[in-house]
N, C-alpha and C. Protein backbone atom coordinates (compact mmCIF):
# COMPACT_ATOMS: atom_id res chain seq x y z
N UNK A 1 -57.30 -20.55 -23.68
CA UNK A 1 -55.91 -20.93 -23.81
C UNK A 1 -55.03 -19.72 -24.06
N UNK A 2 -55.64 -18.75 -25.05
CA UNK A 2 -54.53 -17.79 -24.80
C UNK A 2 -54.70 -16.53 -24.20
N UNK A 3 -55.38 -16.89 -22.90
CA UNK A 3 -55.41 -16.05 -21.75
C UNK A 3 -54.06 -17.06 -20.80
N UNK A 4 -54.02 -17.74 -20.91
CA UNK A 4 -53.29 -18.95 -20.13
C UNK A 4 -52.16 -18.18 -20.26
N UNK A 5 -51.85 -18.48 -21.59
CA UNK A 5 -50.46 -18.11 -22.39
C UNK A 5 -49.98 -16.80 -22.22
N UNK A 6 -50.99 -15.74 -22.24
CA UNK A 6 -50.24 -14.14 -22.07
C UNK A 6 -49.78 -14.14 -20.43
N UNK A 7 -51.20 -14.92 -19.39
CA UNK A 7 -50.65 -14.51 -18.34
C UNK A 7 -48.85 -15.23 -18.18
N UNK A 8 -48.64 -16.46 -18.39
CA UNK A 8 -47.06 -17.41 -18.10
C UNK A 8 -46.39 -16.04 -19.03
N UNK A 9 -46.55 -15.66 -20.24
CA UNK A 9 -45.60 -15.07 -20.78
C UNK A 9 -45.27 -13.97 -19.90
N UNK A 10 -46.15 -13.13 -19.62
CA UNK A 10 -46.16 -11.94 -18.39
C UNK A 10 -45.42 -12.04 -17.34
N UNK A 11 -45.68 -13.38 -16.68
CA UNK A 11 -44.77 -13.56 -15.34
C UNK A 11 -43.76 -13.45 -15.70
N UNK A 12 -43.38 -14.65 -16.93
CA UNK A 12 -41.71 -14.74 -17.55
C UNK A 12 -40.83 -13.59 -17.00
N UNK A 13 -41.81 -12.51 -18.21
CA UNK A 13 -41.16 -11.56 -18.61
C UNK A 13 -40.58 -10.76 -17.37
N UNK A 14 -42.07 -10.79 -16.02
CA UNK A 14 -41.29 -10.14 -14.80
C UNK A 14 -40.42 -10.44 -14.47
N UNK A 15 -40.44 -11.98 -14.17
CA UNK A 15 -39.34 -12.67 -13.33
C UNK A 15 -38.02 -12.54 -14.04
N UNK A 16 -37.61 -12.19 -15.44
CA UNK A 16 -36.71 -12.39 -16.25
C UNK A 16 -35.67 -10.68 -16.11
N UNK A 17 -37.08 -9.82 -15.92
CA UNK A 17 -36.66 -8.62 -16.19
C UNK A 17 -35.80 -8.09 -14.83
N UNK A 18 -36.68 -8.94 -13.92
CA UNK A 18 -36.43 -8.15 -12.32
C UNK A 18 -37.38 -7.63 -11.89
N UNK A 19 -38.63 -7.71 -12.66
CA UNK A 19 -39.98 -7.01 -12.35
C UNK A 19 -40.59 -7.05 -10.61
N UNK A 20 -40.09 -8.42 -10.55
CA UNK A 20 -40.75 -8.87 -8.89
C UNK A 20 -39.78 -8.86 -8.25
N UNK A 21 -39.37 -8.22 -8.16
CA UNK A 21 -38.05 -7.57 -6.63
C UNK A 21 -36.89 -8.08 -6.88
N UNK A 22 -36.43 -8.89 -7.71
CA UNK A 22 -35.43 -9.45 -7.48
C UNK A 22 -34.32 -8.66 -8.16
N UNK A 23 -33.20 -8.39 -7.37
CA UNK A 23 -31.89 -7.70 -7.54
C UNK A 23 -30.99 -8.25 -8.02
N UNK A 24 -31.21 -9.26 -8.27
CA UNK A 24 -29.84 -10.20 -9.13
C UNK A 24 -29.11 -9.29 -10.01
N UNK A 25 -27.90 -9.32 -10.03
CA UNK A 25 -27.09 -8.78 -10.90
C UNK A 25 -26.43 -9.79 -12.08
N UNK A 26 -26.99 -9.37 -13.60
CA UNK A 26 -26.43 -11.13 -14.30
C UNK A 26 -24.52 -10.70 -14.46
N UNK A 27 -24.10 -11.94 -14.99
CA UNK A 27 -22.62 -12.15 -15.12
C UNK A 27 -21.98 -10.72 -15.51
N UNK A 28 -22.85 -10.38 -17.03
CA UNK A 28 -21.99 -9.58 -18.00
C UNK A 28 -22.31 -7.85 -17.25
N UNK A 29 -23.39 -7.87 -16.10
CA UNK A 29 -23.27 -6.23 -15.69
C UNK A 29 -22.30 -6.73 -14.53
N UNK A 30 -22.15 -8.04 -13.92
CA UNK A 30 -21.29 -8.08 -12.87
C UNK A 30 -19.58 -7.58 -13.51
N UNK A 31 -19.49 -7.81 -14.76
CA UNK A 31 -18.14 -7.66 -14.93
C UNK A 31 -17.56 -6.33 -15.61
N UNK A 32 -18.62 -5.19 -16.03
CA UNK A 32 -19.19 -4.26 -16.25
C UNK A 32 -18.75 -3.31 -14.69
N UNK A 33 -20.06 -3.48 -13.55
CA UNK A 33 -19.74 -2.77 -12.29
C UNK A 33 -18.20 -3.30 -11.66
N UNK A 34 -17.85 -4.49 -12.30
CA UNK A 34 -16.52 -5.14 -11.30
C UNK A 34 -15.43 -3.51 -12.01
N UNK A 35 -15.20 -3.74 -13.36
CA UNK A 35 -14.40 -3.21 -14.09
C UNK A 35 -14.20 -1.61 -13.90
N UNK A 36 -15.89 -0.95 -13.74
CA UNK A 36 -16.43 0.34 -13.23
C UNK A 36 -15.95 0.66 -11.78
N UNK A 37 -15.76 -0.25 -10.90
CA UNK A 37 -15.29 -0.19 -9.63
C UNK A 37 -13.81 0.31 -9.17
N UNK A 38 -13.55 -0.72 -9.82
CA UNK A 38 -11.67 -1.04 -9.99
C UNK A 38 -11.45 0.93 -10.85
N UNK A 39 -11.77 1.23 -11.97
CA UNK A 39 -11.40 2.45 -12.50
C UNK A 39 -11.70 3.52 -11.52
N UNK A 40 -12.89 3.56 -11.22
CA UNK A 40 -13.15 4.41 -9.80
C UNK A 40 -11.93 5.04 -9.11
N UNK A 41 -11.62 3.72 -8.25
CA UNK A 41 -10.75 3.12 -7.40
C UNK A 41 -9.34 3.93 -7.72
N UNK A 42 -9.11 3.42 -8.80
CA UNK A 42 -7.83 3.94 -9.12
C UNK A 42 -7.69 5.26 -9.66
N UNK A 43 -8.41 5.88 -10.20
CA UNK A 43 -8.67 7.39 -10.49
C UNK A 43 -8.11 8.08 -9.37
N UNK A 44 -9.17 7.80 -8.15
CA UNK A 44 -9.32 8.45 -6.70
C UNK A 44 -7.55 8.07 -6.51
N UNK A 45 -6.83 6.83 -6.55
CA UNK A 45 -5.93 6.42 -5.83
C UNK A 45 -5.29 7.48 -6.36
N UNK A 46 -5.01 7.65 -8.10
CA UNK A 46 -3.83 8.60 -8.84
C UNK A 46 -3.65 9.76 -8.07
N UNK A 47 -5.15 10.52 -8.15
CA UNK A 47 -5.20 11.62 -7.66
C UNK A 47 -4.46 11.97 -5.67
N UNK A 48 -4.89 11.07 -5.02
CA UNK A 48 -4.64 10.84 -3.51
C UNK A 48 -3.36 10.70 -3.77
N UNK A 49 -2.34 10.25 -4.73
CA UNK A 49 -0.71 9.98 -4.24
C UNK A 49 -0.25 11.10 -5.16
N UNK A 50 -0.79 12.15 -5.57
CA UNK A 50 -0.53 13.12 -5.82
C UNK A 50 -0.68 14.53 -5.17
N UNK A 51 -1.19 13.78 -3.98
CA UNK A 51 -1.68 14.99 -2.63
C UNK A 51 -2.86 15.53 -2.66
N UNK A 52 -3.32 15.16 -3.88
CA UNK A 52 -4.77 16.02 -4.06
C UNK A 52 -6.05 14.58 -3.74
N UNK A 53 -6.85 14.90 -2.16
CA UNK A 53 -8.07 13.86 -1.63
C UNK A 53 -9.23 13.71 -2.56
N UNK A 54 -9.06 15.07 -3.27
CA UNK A 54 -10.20 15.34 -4.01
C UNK A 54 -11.53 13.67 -5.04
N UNK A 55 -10.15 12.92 -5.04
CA UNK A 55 -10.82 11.97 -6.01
C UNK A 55 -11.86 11.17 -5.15
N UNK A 56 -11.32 10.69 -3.90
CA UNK A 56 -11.46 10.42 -2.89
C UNK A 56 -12.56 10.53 -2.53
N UNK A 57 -12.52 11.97 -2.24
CA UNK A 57 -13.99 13.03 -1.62
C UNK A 57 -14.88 12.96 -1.91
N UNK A 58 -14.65 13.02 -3.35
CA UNK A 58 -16.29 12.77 -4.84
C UNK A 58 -16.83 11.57 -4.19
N UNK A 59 -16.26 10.32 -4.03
CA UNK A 59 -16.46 9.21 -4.42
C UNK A 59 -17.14 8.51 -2.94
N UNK A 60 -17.05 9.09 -1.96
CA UNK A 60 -17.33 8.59 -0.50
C UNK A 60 -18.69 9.26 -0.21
N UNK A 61 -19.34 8.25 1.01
CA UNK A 61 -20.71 8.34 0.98
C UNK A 61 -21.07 9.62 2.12
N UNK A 62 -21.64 10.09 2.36
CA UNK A 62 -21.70 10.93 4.19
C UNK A 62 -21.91 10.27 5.27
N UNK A 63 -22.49 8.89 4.98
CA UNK A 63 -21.91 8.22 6.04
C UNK A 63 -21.09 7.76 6.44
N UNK A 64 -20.14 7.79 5.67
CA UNK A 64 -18.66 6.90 5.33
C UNK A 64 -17.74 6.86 6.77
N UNK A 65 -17.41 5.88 6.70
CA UNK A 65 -16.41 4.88 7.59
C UNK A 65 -15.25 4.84 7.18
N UNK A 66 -13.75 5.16 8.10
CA UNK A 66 -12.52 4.83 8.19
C UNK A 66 -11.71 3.98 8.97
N UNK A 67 -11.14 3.40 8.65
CA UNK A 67 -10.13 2.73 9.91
C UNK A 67 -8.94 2.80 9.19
N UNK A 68 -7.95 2.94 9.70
CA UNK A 68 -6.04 3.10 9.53
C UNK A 68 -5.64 2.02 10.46
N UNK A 69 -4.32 2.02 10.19
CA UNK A 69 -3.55 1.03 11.33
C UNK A 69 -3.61 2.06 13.13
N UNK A 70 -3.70 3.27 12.84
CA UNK A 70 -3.95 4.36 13.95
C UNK A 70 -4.86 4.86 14.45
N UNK A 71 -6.25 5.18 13.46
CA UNK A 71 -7.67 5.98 13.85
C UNK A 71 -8.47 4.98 12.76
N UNK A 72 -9.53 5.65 13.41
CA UNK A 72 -10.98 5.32 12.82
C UNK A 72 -11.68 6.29 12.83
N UNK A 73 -12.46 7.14 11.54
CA UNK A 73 -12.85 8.42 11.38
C UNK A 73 -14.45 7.68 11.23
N UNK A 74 -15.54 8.95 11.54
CA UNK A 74 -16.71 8.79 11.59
C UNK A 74 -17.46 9.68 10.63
N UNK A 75 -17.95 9.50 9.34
CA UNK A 75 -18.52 10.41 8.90
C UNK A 75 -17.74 11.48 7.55
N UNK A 76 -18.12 11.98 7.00
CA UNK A 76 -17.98 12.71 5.93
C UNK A 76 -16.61 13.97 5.71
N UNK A 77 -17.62 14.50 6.66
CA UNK A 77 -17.16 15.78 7.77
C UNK A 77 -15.67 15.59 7.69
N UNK A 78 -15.42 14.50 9.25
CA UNK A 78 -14.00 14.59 9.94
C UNK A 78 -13.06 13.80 9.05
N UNK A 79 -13.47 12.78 7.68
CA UNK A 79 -12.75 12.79 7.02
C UNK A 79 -12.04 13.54 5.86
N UNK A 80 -13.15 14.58 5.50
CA UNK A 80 -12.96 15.55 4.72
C UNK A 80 -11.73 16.43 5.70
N UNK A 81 -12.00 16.75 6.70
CA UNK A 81 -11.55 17.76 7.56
C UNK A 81 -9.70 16.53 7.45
N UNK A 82 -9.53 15.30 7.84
CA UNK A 82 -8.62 14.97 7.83
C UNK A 82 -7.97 15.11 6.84
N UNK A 83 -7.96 14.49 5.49
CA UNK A 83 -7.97 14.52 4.18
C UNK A 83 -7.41 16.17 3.56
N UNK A 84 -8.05 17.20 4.37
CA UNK A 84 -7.97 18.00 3.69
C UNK A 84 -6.14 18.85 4.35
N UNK A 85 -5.96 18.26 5.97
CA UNK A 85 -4.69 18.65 6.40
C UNK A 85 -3.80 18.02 6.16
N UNK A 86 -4.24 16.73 5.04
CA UNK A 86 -2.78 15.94 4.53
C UNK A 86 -2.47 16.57 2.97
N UNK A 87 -3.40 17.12 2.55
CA UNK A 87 -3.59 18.07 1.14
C UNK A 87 -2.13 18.08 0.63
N UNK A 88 -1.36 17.86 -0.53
CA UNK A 88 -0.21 18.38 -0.51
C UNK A 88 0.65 17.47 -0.41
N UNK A 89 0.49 16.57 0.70
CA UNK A 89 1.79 16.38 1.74
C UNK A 89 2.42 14.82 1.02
N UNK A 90 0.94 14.00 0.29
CA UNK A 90 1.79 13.11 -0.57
C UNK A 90 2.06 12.96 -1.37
N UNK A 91 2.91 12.42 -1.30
CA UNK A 91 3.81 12.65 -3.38
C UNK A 91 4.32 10.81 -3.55
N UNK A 92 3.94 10.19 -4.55
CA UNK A 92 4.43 9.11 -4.64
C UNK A 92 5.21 8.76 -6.09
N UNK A 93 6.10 8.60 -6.35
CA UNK A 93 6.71 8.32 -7.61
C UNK A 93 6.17 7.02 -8.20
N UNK A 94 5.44 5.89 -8.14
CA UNK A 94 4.90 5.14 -8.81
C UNK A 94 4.08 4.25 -7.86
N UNK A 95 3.07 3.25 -8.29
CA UNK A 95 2.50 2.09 -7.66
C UNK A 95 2.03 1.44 -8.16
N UNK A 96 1.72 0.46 -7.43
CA UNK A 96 1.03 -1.31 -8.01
C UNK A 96 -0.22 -1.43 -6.85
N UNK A 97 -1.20 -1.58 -8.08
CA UNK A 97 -2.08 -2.15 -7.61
C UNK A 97 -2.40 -3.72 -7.30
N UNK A 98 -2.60 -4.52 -6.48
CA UNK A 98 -2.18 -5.86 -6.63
C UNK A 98 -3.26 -6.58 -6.36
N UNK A 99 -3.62 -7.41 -7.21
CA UNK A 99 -4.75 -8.39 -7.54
C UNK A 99 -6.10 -7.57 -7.05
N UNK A 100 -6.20 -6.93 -7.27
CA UNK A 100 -7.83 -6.32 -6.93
C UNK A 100 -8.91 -7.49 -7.16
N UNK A 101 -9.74 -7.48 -6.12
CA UNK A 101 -11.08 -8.77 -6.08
C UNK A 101 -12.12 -7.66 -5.93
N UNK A 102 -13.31 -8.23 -7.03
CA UNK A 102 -14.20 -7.62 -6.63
C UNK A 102 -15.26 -8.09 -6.15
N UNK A 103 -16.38 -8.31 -5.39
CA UNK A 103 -17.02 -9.19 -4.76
C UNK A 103 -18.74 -8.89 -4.77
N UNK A 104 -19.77 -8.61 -5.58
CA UNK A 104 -20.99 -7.70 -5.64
C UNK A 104 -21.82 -8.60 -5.45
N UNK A 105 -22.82 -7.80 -4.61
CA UNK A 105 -24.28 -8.33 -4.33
C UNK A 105 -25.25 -7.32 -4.28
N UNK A 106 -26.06 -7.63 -4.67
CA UNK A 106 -27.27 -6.43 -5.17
C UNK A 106 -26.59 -5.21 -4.95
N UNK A 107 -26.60 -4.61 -3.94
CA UNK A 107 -26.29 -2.81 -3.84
C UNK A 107 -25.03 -2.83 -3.21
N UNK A 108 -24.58 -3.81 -3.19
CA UNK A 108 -23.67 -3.89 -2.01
C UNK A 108 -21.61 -3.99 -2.79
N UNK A 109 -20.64 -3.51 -2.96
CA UNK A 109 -19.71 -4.13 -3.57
C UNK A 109 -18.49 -3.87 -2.95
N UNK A 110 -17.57 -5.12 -2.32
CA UNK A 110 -16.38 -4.90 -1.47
C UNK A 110 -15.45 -5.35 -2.72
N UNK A 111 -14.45 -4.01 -2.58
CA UNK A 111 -13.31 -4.01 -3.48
C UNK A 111 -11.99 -4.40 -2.53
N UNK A 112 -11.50 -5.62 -2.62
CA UNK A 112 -9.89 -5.68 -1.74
C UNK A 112 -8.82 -5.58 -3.04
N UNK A 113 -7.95 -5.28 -2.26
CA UNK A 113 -6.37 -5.44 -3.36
C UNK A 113 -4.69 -4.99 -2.24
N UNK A 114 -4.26 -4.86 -2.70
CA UNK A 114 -2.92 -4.67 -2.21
C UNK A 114 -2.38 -3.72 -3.16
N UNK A 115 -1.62 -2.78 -2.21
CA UNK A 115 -1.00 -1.75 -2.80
C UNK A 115 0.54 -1.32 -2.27
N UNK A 116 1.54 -1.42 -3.46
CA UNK A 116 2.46 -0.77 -3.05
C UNK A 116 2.93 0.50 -3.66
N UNK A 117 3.81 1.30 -2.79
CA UNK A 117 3.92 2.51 -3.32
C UNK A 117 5.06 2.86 -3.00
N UNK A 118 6.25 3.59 -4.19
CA UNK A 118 7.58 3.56 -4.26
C UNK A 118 7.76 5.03 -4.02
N UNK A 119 9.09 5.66 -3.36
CA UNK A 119 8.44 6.64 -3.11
C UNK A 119 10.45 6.79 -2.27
N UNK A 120 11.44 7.80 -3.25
CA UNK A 120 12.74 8.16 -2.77
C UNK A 120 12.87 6.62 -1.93
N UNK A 121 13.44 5.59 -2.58
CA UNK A 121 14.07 4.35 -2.59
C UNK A 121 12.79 3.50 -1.42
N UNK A 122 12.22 3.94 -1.13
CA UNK A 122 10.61 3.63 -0.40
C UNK A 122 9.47 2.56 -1.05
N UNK A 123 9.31 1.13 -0.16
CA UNK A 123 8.40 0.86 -0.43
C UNK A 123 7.67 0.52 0.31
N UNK A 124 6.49 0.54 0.06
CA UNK A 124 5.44 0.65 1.11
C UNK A 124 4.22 -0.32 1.24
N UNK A 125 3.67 -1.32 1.65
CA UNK A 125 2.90 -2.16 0.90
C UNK A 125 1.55 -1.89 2.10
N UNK A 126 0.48 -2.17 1.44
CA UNK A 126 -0.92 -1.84 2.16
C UNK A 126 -1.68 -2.96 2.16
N UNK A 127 -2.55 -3.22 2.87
CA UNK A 127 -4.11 -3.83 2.09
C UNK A 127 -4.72 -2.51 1.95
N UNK A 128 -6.01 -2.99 1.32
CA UNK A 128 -6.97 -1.75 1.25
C UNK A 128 -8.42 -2.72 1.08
N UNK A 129 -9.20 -2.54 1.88
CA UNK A 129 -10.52 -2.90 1.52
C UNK A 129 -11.39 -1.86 1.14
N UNK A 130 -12.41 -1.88 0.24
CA UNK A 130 -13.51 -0.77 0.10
C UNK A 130 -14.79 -1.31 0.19
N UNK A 131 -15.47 -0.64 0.43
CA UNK A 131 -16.77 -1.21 0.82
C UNK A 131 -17.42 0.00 -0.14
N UNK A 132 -18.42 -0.22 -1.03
CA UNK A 132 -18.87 0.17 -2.25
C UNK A 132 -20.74 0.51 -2.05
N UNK A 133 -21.66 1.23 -2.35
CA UNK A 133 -22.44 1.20 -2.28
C UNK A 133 -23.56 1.93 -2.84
N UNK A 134 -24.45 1.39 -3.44
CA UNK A 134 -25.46 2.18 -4.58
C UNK A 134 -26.08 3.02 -3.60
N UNK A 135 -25.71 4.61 -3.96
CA UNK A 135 -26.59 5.31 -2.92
C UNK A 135 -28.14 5.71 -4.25
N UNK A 136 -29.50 5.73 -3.43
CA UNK A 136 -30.47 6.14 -3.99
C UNK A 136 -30.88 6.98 -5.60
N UNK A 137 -29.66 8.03 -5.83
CA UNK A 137 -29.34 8.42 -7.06
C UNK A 137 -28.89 7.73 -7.85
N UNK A 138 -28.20 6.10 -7.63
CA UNK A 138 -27.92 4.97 -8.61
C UNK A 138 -26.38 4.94 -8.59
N UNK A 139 -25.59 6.22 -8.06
CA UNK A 139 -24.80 6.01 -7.66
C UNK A 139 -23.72 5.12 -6.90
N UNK A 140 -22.46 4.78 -7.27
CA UNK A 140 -21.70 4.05 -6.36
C UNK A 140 -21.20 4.74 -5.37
N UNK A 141 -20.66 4.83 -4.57
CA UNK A 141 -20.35 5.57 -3.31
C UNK A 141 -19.64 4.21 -2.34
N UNK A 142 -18.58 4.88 -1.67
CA UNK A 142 -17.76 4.32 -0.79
C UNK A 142 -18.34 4.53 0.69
N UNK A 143 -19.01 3.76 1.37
CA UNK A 143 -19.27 4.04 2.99
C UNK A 143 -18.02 3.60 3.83
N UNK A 144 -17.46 2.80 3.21
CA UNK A 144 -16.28 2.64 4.64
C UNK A 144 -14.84 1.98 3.61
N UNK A 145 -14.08 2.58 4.05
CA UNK A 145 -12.25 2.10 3.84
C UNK A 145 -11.74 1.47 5.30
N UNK A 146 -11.12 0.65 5.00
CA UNK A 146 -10.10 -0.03 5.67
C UNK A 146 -8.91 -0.01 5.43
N UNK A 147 -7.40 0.28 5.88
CA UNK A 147 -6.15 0.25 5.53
C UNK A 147 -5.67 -0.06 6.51
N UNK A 148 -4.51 -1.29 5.90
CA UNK A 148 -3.63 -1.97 6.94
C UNK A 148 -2.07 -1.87 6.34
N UNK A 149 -1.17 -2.06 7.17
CA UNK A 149 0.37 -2.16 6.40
C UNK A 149 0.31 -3.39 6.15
N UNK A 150 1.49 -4.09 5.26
CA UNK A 150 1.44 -5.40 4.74
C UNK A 150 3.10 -5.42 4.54
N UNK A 151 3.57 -5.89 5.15
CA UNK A 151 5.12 -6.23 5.33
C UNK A 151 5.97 -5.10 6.03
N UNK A 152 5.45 -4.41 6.13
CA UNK A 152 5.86 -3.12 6.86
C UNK A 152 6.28 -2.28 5.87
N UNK A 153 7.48 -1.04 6.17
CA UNK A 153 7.90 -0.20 5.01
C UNK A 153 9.41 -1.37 5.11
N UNK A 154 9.82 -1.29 3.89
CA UNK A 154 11.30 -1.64 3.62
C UNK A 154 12.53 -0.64 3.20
């Protein structure tokens, strides 16, 4: 009998821990990585409407994916290389981040929100999707951005 008992306790303990493959993420790290995401996010954003990509740069994968309302960049490289000839060039006097969702599954985490940005009587409204991803070092990392306009400029 209490061979019975250590082995059920044993499984428990795998199945409880994550021992047997399973990636579940529980509630309280979901709201933990949600919260970790979103700060990310906005770090990189401060820094980017201050002209400097740099936050950006850290935070994106080498495989990483772009799309704009204009191009779609491939890779690390040609976004660095893009990124690096807008260096400077933006300056934003304030913004709103708007309803950020965060959405996680095992390794996987898409950040949407809406963004506007004020800027010499300028406003500007975006989507922004991110696509989020645990690279091998445990790291989060961005493989692909999406940006769209959202009411146009006013």
């Amino acid at each position: 009998m209490n061979r019975v008992f250590f082995q059920f306790l044993a499984v428990t303990v795998l199945i409880t821990s994550g021992g047997c493959g399973d990636k579940k993420i529980s509630n309280m790290n979901k709201e933990n990585l949600a919260t970790t995401i979103v700060s990310m996010e906005k770090a990189a954003l401060e820094e980017w409407l201050k002209g400097n990509p740099t936050g950006y740069l850290n935070i994106y994968a080498e495989d990483f994916t772009y799309f704009d309302p204009i191009q779609r960049i491939n890779g690390f490289d040609k976004i660095k290389e893009f990124y690096e000839s807008l260096r400077g060039s933006v300056q934003v006097e304030k913004y709103e981040m708007i309803d950020p969702v965060v959405q996680i599954s095992d390794e996987t985490v898409v950040l949407t929100y809406g963004l506007e940005t004020y800027s010499e009587g300028e406003v500007i409204g975006e989507n922004c999707t991110e696509v989020y991803q645990q690279q091998p070092d445990k790291q989060w990392k961005i493989i692909h951005s999406h940006w769209s306009l959202r009411g146009g400029v006013n």
